[in-house]
Protein backbone atom coordinates (compact mmCIF):
# COMPACT_ATOMS: atom_id res chain seq x y z
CA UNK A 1 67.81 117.45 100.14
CA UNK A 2 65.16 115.08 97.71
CA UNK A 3 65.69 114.53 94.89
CA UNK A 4 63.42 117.27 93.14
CA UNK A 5 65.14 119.50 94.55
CA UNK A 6 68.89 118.55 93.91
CA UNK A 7 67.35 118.71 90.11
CA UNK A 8 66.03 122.05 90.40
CA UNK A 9 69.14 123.24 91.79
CA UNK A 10 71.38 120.99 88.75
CA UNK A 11 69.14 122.93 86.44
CA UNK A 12 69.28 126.19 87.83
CA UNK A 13 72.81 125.99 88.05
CA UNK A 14 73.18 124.59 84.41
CA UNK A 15 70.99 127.60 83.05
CA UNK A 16 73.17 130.20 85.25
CA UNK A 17 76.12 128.68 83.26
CA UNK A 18 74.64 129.35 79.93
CA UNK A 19 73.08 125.68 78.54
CA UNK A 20 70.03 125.16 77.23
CA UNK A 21 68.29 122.57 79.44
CA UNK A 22 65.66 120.00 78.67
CA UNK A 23 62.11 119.54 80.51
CA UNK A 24 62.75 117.12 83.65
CA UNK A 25 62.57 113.99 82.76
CA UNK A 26 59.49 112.82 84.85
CA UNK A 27 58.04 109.66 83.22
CA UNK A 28 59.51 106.14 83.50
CA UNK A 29 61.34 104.38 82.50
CA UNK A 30 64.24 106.72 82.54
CA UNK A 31 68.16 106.46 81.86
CA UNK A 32 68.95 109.93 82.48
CA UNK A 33 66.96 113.17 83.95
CA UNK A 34 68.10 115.76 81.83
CA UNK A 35 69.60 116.92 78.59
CA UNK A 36 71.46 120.36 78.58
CA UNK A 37 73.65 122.18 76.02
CA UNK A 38 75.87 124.77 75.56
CA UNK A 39 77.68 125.24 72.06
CA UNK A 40 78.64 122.08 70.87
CA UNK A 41 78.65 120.43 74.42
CA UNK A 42 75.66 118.03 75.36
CA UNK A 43 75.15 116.59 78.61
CA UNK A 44 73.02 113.77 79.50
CA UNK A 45 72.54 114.04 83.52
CA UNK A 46 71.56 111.70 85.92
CA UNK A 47 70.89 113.41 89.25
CA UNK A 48 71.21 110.91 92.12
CA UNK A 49 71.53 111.66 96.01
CA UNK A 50 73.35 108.67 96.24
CA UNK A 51 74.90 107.14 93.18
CA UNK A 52 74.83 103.72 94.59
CA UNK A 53 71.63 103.62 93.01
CA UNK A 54 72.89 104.24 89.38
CA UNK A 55 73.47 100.70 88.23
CA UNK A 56 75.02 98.86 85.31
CA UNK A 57 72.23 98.72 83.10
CA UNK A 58 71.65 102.68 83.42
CA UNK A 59 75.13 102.99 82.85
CA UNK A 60 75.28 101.32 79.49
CA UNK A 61 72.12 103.00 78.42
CA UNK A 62 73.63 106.22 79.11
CA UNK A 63 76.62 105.73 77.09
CA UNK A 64 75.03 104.22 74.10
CA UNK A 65 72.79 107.40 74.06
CA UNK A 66 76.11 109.35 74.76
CA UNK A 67 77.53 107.26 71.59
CA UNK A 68 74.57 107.90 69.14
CA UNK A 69 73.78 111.49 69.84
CA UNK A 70 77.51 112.91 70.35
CA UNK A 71 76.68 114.19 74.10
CA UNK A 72 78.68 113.35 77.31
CA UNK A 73 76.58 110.96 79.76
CA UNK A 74 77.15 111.94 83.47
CA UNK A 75 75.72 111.69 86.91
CA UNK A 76 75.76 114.53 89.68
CA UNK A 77 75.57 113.34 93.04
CA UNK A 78 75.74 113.85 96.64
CA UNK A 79 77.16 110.43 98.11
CA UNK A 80 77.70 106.72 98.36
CA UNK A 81 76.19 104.93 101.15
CA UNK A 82 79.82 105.29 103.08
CA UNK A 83 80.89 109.25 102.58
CA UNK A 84 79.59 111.82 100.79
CA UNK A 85 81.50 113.15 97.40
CA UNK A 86 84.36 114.99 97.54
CA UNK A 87 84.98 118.36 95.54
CA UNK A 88 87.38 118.80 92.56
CA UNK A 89 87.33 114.75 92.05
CA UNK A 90 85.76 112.92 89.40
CA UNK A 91 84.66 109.67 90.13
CA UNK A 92 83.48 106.75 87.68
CA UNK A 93 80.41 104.56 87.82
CA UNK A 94 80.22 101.92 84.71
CA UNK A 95 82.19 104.09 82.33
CA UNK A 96 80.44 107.49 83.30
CA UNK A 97 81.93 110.43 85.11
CA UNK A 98 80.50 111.63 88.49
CA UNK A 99 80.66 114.86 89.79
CA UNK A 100 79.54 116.26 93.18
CA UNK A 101 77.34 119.66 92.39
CA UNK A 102 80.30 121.79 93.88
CA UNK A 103 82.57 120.12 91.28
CA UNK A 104 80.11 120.60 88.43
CA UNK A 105 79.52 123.96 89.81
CA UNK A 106 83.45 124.77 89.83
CA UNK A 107 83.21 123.22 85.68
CA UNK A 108 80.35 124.72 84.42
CA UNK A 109 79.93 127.96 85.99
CA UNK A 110 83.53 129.11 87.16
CA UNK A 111 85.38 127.54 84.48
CA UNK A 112 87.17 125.62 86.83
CA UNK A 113 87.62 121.62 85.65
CA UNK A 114 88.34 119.39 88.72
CA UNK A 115 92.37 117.76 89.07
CA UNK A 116 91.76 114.52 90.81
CA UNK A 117 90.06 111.43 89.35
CA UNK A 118 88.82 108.26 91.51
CA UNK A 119 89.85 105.07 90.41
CA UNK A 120 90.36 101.10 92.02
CA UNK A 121 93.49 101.76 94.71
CA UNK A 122 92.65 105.76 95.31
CA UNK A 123 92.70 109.15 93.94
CA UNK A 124 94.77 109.89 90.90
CA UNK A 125 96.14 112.94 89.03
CA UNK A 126 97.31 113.30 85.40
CA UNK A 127 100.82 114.06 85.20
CA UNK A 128 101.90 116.75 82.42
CA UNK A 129 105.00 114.15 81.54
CA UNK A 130 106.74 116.43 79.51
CA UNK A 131 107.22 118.97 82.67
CA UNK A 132 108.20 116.71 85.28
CA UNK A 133 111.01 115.85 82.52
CA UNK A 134 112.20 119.06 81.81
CA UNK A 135 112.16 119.61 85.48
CA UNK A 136 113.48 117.23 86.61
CA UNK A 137 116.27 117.56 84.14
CA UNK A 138 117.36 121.26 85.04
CA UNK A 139 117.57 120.44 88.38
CA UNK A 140 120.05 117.74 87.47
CA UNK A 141 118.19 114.84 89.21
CA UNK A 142 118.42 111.41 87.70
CA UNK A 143 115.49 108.98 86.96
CA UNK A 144 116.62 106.33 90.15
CA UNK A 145 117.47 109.87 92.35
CA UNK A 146 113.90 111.16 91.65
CA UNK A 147 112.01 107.88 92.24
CA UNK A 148 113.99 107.88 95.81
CA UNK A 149 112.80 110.83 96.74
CA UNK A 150 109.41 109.85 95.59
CA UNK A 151 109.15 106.06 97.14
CA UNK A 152 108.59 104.23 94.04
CA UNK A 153 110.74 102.81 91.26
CA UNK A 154 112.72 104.13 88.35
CA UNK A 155 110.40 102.39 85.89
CA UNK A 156 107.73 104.60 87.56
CA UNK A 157 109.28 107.93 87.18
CA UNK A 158 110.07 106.98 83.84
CA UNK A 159 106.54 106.32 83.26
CA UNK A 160 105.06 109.50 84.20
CA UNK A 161 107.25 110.96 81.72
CA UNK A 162 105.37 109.31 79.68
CA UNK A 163 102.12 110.20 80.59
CA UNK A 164 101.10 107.64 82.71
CA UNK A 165 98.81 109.17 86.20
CA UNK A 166 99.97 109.12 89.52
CA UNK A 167 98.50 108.94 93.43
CA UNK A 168 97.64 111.90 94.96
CA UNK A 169 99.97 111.33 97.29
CA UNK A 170 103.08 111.34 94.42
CA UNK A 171 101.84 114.63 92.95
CA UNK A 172 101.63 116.25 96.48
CA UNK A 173 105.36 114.98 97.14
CA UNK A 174 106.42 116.47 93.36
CA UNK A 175 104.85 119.80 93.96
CA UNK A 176 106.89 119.48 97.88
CA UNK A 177 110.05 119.05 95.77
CA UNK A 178 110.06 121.42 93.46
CA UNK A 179 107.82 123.98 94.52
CA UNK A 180 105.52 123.47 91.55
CA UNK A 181 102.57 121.89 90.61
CA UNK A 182 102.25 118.98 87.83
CA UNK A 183 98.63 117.60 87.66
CA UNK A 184 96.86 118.41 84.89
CA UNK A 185 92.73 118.67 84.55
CA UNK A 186 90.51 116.00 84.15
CA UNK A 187 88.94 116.49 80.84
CA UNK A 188 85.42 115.44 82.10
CA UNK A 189 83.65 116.39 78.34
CA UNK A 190 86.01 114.96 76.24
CA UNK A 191 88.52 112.69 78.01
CA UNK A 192 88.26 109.47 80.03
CA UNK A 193 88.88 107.37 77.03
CA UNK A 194 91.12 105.21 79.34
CA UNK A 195 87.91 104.55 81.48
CA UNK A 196 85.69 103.87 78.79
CA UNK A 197 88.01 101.70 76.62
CA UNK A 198 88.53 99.74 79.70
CA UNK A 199 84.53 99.06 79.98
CA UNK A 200 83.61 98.29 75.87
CA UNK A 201 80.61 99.72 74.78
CA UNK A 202 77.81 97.64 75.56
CA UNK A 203 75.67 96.15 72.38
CA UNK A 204 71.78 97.60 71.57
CA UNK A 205 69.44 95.65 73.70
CA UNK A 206 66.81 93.85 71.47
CA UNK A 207 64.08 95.81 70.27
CA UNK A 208 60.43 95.52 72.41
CA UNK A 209 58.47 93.09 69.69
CA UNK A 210 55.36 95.16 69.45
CA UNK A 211 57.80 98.30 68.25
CA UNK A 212 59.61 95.81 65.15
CA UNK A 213 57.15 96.43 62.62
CA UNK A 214 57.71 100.17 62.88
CA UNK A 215 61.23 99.96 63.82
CA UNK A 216 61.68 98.06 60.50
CA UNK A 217 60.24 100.64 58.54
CA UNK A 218 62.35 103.27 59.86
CA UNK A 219 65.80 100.93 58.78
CA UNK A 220 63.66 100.36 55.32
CA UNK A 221 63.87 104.15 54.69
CA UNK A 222 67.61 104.20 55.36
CA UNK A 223 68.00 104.81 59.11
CA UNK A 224 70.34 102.66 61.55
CA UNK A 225 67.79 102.53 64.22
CA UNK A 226 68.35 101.67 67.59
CA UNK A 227 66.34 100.61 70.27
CA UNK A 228 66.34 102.12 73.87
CA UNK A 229 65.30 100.03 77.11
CA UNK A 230 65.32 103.09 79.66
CA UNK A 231 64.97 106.01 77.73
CA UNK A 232 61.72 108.17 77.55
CA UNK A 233 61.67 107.03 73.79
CA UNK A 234 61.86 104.37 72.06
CA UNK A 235 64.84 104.09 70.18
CA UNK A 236 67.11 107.00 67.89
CA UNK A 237 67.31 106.41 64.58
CA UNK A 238 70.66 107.53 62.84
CA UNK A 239 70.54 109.02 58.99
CA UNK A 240 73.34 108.54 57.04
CA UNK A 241 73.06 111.34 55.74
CA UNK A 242 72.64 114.38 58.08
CA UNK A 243 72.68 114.60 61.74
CA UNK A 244 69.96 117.04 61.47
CA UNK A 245 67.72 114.42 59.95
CA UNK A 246 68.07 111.95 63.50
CA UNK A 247 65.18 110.90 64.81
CA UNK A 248 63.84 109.81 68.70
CA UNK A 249 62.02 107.55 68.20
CA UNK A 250 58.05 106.82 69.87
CA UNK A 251 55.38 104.52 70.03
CA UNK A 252 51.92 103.30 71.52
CA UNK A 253 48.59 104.03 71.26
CA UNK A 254 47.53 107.86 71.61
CA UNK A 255 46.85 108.44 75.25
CA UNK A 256 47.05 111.38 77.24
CA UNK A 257 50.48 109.74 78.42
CA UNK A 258 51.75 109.22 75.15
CA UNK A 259 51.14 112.96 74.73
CA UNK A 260 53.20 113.86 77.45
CA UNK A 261 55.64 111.72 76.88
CA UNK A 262 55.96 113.25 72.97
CA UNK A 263 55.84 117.07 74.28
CA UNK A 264 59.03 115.08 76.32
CA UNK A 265 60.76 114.62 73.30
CA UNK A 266 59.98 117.95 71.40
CA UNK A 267 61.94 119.32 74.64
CA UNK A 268 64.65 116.73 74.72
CA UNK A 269 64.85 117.17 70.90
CA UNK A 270 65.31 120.47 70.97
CA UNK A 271 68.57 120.54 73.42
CA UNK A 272 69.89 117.22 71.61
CA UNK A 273 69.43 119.16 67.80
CA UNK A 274 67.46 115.50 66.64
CA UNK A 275 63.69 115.76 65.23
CA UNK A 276 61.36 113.35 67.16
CA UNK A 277 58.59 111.44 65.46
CA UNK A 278 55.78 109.47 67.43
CA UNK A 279 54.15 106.61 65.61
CA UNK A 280 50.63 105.84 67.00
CA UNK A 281 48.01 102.87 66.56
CA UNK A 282 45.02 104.83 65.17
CA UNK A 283 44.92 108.01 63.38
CA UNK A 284 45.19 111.16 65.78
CA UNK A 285 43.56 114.29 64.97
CA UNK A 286 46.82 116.34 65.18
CA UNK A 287 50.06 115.94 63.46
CA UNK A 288 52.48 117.33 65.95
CA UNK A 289 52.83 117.71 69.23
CA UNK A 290 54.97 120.54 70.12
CA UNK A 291 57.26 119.91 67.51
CA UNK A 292 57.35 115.89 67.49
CA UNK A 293 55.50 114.50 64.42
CA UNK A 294 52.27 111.80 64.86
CA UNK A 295 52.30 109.21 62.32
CA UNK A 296 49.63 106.71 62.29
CA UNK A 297 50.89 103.03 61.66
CA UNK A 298 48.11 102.80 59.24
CA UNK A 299 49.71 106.08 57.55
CA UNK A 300 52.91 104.19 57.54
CA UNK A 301 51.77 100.94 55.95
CA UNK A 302 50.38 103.38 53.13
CA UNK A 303 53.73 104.46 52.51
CA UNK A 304 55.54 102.07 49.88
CA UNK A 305 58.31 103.90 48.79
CA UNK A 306 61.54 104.83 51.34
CA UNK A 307 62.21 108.07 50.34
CA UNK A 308 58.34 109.01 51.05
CA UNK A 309 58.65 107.79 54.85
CA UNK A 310 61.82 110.26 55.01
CA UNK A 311 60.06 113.48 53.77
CA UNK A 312 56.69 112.62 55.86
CA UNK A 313 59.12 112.71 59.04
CA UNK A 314 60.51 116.13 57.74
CA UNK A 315 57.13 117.86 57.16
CA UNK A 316 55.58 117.15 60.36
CA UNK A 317 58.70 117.63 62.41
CA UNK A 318 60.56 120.63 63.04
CA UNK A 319 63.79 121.29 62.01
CA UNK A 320 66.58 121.11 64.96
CA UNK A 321 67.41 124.70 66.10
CA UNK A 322 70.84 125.01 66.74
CA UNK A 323 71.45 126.76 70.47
C-alpha cells in the first residue's frame, strides 16, 4: 500500500470514528501528517509504512507539539524492516505510541483499547495489582507458592501487587491458573507516563534567525513562543491567558506557497482549537487566508504598544470553534 493511501484510509477511518480531521499535511518540512479530534482528544498522526523511518528528531518534535497544544503525538504504521506490526500491541518509538491501523481501528472505532505494550526484553501487560492480590488471597496461595507456579521470585509477585507490568508470558500463565484474566488496557491517550518520563522532554530547538525579529515581538506582547524545526509552521505561541488566544505561528514572503501553507494552518487550527497568524515581508492585499491572519512586518514594526499586537491577531483571525 503507499503511503497516500495508508493516509486516506487513517483518515477515513478517523472520520468513521467521529474526529474532526485536519487537511493532509502535504508540504515539507513535516513532523506529523495529520491533526484529528474528537471531544477533548487531539491526535497528532504520523502515518508511516514502516516506522523505521520515524526518527529521533521527529520524535521530539512531535512531543513538544503534543506538550504545547495538549494533543497526544502518535504514529500508525504497518512494519519495521524485520516483521510487520502486530494487533492489540502498542509499541514505542522515542517516547511516542505506535499503533498498527487494526489496533487504532479496534481504539477508535470499536472502542476497543489494545492490552499488550512493546518494550526492551518483549511484550508486556499491565497487571490490575489489586486483583491478582485479592485472588490470590482467596485461593489461599502464598506470595513464594504463587511465584513457583509462575517461574519468577517472591519479590516479583509482590511487585505486581503493586502495580508493576509483567511478560506476556506471566499474564498468560495467571489467567491458566486461575481461570481469569488480569491485564489491564494500555491507556494509549492518556497513559505512558512511564515511557515518556523515561525519555525527558527534549528542549525548543533555536529559533531560524530570519524569524527572531518577529518571534520577539510575539514574546513582547506576552506570548511564550516557541519555535518549530519540522512543523508546517513556524513556531506556537502560548498566551498566558487563554488557550483560545494560542497562536501557530508563520512566516516568509507572500508566495503562492506561503498561501498554501497558511490555508494549512487555518485547517490544522481549526482541529487543534489555536488561531494562526502569518507574518509576511511586504504588505498583502488580503488579511486572511481562510481563517489565518496576514500581518505585514512593516504593520508590525508600526505597532508600539503590546496589547495592540494582541487585538490585531484577534481581529484578523478567527476565533477557535470548538468540535
Amino acid at each position: 500500500m503507499s503511503r497516500v493511501a495508508l493516509v486516506e484510509n487513517v483518515t477515513a477511518m478517523l472520520e468513521d470514528a467521529g474526529f474532526l480531521v485536519s487537511d493532509r499535511i502535504a508540504v515539507r518540512p513535516k513532523s506529523f501528517d495529520l491533526a484529528a479530534r474528537r471531544g477533548d482528544d487531539l491526535l497528532l498522526l504520523k502515518i508511516l509504512g514502516n516506522i523505521d523511518a520515524f526518527d529521533a528528531a521527529t520524535g521530539s518534535e512531535m512531543r513538544r507539539l503534543g506538550t504545547y497544544l495538549d494533543a497526544t503525538p502518535m504514529v500508525i504504521g504497518l512494519r519495521t524492516r524485520d516483521e510487520d506490526l502486530k494487533p492489540d500491541v502498542v509499541y514505542f518509538r522515542h517516547g511516542v505510541p505506535v499503533l498498527s491501523p487494526d489496533t487504532a481501528l479496534d481504539l477508535f472505532v470499536e472502542g476497543v483499547p489494545p492490552l499488550i505494550y512493546a518494550a526492551p526484553g518483549g511484550l508486556y501487560v499491565n497487571i490490575d495489582g489489586d486483583l491478582l492480590s485479592e485472588v490470590r488471597e482467596e485461593s489461599e496461595l502464598s506470595l513464594g507458592q504463587l511465584a513457583s507456579e509462575l517461574g519468577v521470585s517472591r519479590r516479583t509477585v509482590s511487585k505486581y501487587e503493586d502495580g508493576m507490568n509483567a511478560s506476556i508470558e506471566v499474564a498468560v500463565k495467571l489467567e491458566e491458573l486461575f481461570g481469569r484474566p488480569f491485564s489491564s488496557p494500555v491507556d494509549v491517550i492518556d497513559g505512558a507516563e512511564a515511557v515518556r518520563d523515561a525519555d525527558p522532554m527534549p528542549e525548543d530547538p533555536e529559533a531560524d534567525p530570519d524569524d527572531e525579529h518577529v518571534l520577539g515581538v510575539l514574546a513582547r506582547a506576552g506570548f511564550r513562543v516557541h519555535p518549530t524545526s519540522r512543523a508546517p509552521f513556524k513556531a506556537v505561541s502560548e498566551d498566558a491567558d487563554s488557550r483560545a488566544d494560542n497562536v501557530l505561528t508563520g512566516h516568509s514572503a507572500f508566495t503562492r506557497s506561503a498561501e498554501k501553507r497558511a490555508r494549512l494552518m487555518s485547517s490544522i487550527g481549526n482541529v487543534t482549537r489555536t488561531r494562526s497568524v502569518y507574518f509576511v515581508e511586504e504588505r498583502a492585499k488580503q488579511e486572511s487566508v481562510e481563517g489565518t491572519a496576514i500581518v505585514s512586518c512593516e504593520e508590525l514594526a508600526e505597532i508600539d504598544d503590546p496589547d495592540a499586537v494582541r487585538d490585531l491577531l484577534r481581529e484578523r483571525t478567527e476565533e477557535p470553534a470548538e468540535s
